[in-house]
Protein backbone atom coordinates (compact mmCIF):
# COMPACT_ATOMS: atom_id res chain seq x y z
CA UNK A 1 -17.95 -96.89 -86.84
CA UNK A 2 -14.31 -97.07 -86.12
CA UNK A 3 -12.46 -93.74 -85.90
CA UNK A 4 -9.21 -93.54 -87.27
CA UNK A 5 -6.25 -91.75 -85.06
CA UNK A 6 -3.01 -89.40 -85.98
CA UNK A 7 -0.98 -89.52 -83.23
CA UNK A 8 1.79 -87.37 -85.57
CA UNK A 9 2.36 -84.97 -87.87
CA UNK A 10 2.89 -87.95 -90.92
CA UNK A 11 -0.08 -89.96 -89.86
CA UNK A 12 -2.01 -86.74 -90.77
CA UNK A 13 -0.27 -85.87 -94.08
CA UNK A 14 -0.34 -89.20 -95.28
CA UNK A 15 -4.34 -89.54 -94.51
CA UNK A 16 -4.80 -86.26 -96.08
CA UNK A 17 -2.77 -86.33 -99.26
CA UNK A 18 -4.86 -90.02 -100.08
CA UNK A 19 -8.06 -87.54 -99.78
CA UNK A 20 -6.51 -84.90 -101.95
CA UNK A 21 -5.44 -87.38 -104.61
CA UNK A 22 -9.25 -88.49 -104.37
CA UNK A 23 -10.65 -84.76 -105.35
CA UNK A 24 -11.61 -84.20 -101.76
CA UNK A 25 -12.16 -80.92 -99.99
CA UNK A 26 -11.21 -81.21 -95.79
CA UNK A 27 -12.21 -79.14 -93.02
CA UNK A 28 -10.35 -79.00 -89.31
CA UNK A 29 -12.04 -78.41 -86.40
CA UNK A 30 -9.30 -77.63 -83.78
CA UNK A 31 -10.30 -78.23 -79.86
CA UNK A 32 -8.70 -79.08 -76.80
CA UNK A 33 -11.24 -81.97 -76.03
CA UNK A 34 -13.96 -82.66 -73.68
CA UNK A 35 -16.28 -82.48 -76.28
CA UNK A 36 -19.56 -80.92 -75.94
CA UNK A 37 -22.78 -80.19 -78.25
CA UNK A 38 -21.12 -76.75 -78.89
CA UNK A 39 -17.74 -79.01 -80.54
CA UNK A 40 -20.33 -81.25 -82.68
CA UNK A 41 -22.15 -77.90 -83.95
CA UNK A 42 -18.74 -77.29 -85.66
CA UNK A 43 -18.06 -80.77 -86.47
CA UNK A 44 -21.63 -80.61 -88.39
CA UNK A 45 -20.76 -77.58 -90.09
CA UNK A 46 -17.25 -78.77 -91.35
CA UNK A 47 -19.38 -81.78 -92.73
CA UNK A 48 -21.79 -79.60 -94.55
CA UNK A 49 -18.81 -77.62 -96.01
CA UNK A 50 -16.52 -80.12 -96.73
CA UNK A 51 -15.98 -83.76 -98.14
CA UNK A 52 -13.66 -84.92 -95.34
CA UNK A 53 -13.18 -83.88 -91.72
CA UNK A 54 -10.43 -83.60 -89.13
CA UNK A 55 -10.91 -82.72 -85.55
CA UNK A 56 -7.48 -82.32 -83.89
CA UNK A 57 -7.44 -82.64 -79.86
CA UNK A 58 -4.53 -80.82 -78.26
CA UNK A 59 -4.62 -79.08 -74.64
CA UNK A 60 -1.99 -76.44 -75.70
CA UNK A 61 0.20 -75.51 -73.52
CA UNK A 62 1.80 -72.54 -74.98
CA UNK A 63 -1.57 -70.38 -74.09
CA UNK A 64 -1.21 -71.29 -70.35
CA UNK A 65 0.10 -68.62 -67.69
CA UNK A 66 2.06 -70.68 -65.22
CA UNK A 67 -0.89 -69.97 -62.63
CA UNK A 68 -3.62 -71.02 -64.80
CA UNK A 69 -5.18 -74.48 -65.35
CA UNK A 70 -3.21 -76.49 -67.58
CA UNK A 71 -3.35 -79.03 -65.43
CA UNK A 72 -6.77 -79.81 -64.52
CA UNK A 73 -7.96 -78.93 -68.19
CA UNK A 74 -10.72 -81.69 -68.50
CA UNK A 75 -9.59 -84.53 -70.06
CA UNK A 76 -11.28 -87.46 -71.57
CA UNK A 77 -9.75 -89.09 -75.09
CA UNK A 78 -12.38 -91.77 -74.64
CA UNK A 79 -15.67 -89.87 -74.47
CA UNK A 80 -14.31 -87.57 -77.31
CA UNK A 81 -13.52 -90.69 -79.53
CA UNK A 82 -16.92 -92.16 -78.94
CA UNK A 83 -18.82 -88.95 -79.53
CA UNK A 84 -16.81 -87.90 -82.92
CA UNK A 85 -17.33 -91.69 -84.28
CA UNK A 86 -20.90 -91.38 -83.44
CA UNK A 87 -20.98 -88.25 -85.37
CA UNK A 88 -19.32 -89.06 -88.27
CA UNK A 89 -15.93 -87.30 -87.88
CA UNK A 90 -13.84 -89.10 -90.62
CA UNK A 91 -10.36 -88.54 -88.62
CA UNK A 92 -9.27 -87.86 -85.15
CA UNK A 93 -5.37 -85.84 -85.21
CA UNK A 94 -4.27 -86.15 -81.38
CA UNK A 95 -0.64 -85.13 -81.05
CA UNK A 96 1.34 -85.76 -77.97
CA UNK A 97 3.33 -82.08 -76.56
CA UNK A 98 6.27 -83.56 -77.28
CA UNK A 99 5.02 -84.03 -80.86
CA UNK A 100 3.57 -80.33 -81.34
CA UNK A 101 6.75 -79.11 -79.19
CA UNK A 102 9.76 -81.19 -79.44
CA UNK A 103 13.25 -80.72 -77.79
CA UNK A 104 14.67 -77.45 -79.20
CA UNK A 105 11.46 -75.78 -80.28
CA UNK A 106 11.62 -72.28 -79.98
CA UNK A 107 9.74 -70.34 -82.53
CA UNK A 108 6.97 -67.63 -81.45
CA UNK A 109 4.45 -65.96 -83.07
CA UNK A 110 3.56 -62.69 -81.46
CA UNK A 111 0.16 -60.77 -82.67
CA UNK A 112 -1.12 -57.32 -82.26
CA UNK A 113 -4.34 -55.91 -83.73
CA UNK A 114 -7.25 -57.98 -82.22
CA UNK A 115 -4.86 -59.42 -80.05
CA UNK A 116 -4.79 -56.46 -77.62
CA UNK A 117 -7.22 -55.32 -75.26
CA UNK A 118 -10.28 -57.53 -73.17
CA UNK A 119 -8.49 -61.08 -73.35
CA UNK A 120 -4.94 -59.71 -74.24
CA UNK A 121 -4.69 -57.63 -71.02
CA UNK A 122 -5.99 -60.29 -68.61
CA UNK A 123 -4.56 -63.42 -70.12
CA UNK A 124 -1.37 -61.84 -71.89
CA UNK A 125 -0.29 -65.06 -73.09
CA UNK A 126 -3.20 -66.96 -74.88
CA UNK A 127 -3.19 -64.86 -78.11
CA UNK A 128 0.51 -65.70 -78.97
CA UNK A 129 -0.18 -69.83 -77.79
CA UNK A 130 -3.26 -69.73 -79.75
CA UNK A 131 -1.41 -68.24 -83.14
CA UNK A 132 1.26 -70.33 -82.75
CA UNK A 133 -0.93 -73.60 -82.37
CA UNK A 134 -3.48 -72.72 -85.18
CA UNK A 135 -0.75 -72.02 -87.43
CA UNK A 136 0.86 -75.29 -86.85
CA UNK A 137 -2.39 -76.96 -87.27
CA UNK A 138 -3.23 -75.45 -90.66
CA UNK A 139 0.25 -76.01 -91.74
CA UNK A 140 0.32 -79.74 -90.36
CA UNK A 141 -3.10 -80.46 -92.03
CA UNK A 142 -3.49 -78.02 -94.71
CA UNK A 143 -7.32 -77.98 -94.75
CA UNK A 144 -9.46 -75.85 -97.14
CA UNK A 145 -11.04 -74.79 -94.31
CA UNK A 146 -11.21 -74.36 -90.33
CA UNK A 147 -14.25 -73.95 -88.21
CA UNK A 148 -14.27 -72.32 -84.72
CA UNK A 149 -17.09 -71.17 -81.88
CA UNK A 150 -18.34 -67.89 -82.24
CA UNK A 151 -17.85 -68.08 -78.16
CA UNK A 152 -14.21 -67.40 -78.29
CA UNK A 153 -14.96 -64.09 -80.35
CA UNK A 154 -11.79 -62.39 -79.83
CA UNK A 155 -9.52 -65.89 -80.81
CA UNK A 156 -11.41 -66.11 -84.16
CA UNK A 157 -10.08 -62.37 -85.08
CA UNK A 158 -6.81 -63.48 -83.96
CA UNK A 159 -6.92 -66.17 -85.93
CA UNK A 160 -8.26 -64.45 -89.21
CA UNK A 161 -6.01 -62.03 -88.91
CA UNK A 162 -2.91 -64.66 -88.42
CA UNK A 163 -4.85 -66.11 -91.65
CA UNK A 164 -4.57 -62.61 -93.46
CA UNK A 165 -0.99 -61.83 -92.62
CA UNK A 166 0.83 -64.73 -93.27
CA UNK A 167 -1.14 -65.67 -96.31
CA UNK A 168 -2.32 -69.14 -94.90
CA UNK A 169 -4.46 -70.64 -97.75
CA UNK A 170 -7.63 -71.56 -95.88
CA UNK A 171 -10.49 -70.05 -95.23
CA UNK A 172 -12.17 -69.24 -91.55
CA UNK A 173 -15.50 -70.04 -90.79
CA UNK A 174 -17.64 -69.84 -87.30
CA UNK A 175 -20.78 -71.22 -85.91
CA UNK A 176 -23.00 -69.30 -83.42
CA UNK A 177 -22.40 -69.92 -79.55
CA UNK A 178 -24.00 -73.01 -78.53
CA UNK A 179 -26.14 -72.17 -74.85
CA UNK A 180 -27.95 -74.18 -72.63
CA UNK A 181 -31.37 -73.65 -72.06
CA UNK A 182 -30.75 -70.94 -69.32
CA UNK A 183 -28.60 -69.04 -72.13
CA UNK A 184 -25.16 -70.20 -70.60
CA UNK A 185 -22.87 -70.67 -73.48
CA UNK A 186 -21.56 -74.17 -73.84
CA UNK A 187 -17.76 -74.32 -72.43
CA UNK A 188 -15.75 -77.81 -71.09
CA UNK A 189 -14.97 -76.01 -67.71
CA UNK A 190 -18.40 -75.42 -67.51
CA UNK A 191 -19.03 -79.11 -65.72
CA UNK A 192 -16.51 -77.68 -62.78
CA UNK A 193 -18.99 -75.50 -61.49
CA UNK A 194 -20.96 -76.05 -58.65
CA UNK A 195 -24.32 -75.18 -57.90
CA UNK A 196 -24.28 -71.60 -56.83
CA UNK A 197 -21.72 -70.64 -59.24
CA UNK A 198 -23.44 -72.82 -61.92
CA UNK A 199 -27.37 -70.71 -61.01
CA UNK A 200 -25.58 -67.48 -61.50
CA UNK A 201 -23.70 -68.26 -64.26
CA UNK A 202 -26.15 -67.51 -66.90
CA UNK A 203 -26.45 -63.92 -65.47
CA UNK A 204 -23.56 -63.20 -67.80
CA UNK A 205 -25.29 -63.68 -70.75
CA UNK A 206 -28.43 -62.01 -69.91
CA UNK A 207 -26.47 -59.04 -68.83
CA UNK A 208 -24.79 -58.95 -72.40
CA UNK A 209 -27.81 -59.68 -74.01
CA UNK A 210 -29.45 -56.30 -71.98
CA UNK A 211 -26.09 -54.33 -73.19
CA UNK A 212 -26.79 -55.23 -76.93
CA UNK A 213 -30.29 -54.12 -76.79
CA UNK A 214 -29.49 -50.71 -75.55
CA UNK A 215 -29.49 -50.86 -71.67
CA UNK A 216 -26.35 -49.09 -70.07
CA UNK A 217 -23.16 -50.33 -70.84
CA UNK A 218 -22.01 -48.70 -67.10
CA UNK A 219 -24.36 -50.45 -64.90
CA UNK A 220 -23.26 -54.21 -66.62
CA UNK A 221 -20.40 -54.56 -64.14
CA UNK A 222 -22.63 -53.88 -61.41
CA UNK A 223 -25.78 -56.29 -62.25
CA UNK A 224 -22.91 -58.87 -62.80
CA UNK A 225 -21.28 -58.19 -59.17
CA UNK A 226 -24.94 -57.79 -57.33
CA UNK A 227 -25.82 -61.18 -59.11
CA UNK A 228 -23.04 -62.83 -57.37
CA UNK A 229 -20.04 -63.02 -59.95
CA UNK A 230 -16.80 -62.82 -57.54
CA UNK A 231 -15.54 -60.01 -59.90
CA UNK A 232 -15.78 -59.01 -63.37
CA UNK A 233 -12.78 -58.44 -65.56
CA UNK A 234 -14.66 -56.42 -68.58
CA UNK A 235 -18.06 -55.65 -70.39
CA UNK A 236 -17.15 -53.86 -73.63
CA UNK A 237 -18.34 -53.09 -77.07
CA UNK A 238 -16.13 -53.55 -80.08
CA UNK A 239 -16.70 -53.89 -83.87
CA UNK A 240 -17.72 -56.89 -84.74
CA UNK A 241 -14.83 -58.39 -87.48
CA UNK A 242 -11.60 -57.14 -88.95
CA UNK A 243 -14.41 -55.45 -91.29
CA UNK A 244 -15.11 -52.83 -88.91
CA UNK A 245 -18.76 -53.23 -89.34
CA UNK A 246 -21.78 -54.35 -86.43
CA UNK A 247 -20.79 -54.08 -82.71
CA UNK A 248 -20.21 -57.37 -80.40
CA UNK A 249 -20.96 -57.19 -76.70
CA UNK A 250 -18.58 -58.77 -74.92
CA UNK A 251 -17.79 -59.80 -70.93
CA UNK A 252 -15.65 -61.81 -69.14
CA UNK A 253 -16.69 -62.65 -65.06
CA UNK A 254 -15.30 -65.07 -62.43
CA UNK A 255 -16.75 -66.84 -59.92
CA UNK A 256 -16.39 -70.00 -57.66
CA UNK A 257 -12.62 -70.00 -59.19
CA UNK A 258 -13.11 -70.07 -62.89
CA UNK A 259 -13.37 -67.45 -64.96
CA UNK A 260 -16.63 -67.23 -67.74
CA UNK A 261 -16.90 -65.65 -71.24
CA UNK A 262 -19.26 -64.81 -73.48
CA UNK A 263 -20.82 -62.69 -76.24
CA UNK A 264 -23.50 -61.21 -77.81
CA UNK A 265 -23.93 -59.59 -81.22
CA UNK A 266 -25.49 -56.03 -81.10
CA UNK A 267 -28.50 -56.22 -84.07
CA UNK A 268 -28.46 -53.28 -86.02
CA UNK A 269 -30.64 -50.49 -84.63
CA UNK A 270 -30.36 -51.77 -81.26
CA UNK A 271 -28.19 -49.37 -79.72
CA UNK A 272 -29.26 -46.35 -82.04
């Protein structure tokens, strides 16, 4: 099948409002491209939850320290295209920067709460890119509903919590990290690693997955360095939602010049 394209903001409205004059429910699923299985796990669940799906591809730039990776992002419009057509996506909204952030833009949305702490101290600037861009996307779209990767743990509490506060009129749903066989959660950096980075990769995950069963939280950072990560930025445990209730482990580890994250849920009992 043919997928259809918004390139801008009224290409999307107008596609949208002809499904809301139908009766019909729509879900988003926002990514920055170079889709993998762990992208069409949402796309699936959007479909099960909703009548008609968007997937919006947009590499934002607002969540990108000047020495990060902006510009070597992975990139590939045509593979994405292919692989949401194949799957059934019913629309594709790809906006240009110029069309998310035109001459003169200057609004900023700056959260706390979840924001702060792990990702918020070593990447300062994602949280307030990220809140910005999702809230342009649900205001853009307007979907009943947006599904993200249980992978970027910390963004989806940023993001339910921009939900909360600004009374956004959607609701936020997740789907559970997407590994590879090894346990390495799915990620589009992922095909930049080579091969020693890419065997001791999946370390990171076992290491977590040790944590949330009750080994010591203050030997993680260790096992992670002996097992060849370059360094380790944190292993922590925090509650798992804005409910306060079940623990997440979570770590964050760098090696062969890109950085790795990941999670793990902590069943109850596990840890006492």
């Amino acid at each position: 099948m043919s997928l259809p394209i918004a390139r801008d903001v009224a290409a999307l409205r107008a596609t949208v409002a002809a499904w809301r004059d139908a009766g019909l429910s729509v879900a988003l699923v926002p990514t920055m491209g170079a889709l993998h299985a762990g992208h069409l796990a949402l796309l699936r669940r959007a479909q099960d939850l909703a009548d008609r799906t968007v997937v919006s591809i947009f590499v934002n730039p607002t969540q990108f320290a000047p020495t990060e990776d902006l510009a070597r992002y992975p990139r590939d419009e045509a593979a994405d295209v292919a692989a949401l057509a194949g799957a059934g996506c019913d629309l594709l909204y790809a906006p240009s920067a110029e069309a998310m952030y035109p001459p003169g833009f200057s609004t900023a949305i700056q959260p706390a709460g979840p924001a702060l702490g792990l990702e918020g101290d070593f990447r300062p600037q994602m949280f307030a890119g990220v809140a910005l861009v999702c809230t342009k996307l649900f205001l853009q779209c307007a979907p009943d509903l947006a599904v993200f990767g249980e992978k970027d743990w910390q963004q989806v509490q940023v993001v339910r919590r921009v939900v909360a506060d600004l009374d956004l009129p959607l609701r936020i749903m997740t789907v559970p990290t997407v590994r590879e066989a090894d346990g390495l959660a799915l990620s589009s950096r992922n095909r930049f690693l080579d091969a020693r980075a890419r065997a001791v990769a999946p370390v990171l995950h076992r290491v977590l997955q040790g944590v949330a069963e009750g080994r010591a939280l203050a030997r993680a950072e260790a096992a992670l360095l002996e097992a060849g990560f370059d360094a380790v930025d944190y292993v922590a445990l925090r509650a798992r939602d804005l409910s306060q209730g079940a623990e997440v482990v979570l770590g964050a580890a760098r090696i062969g010049g890109f950085r790795l994250i990941d999670n793990v849920p902590v069943s109850p009992g596990e840890r006492g």
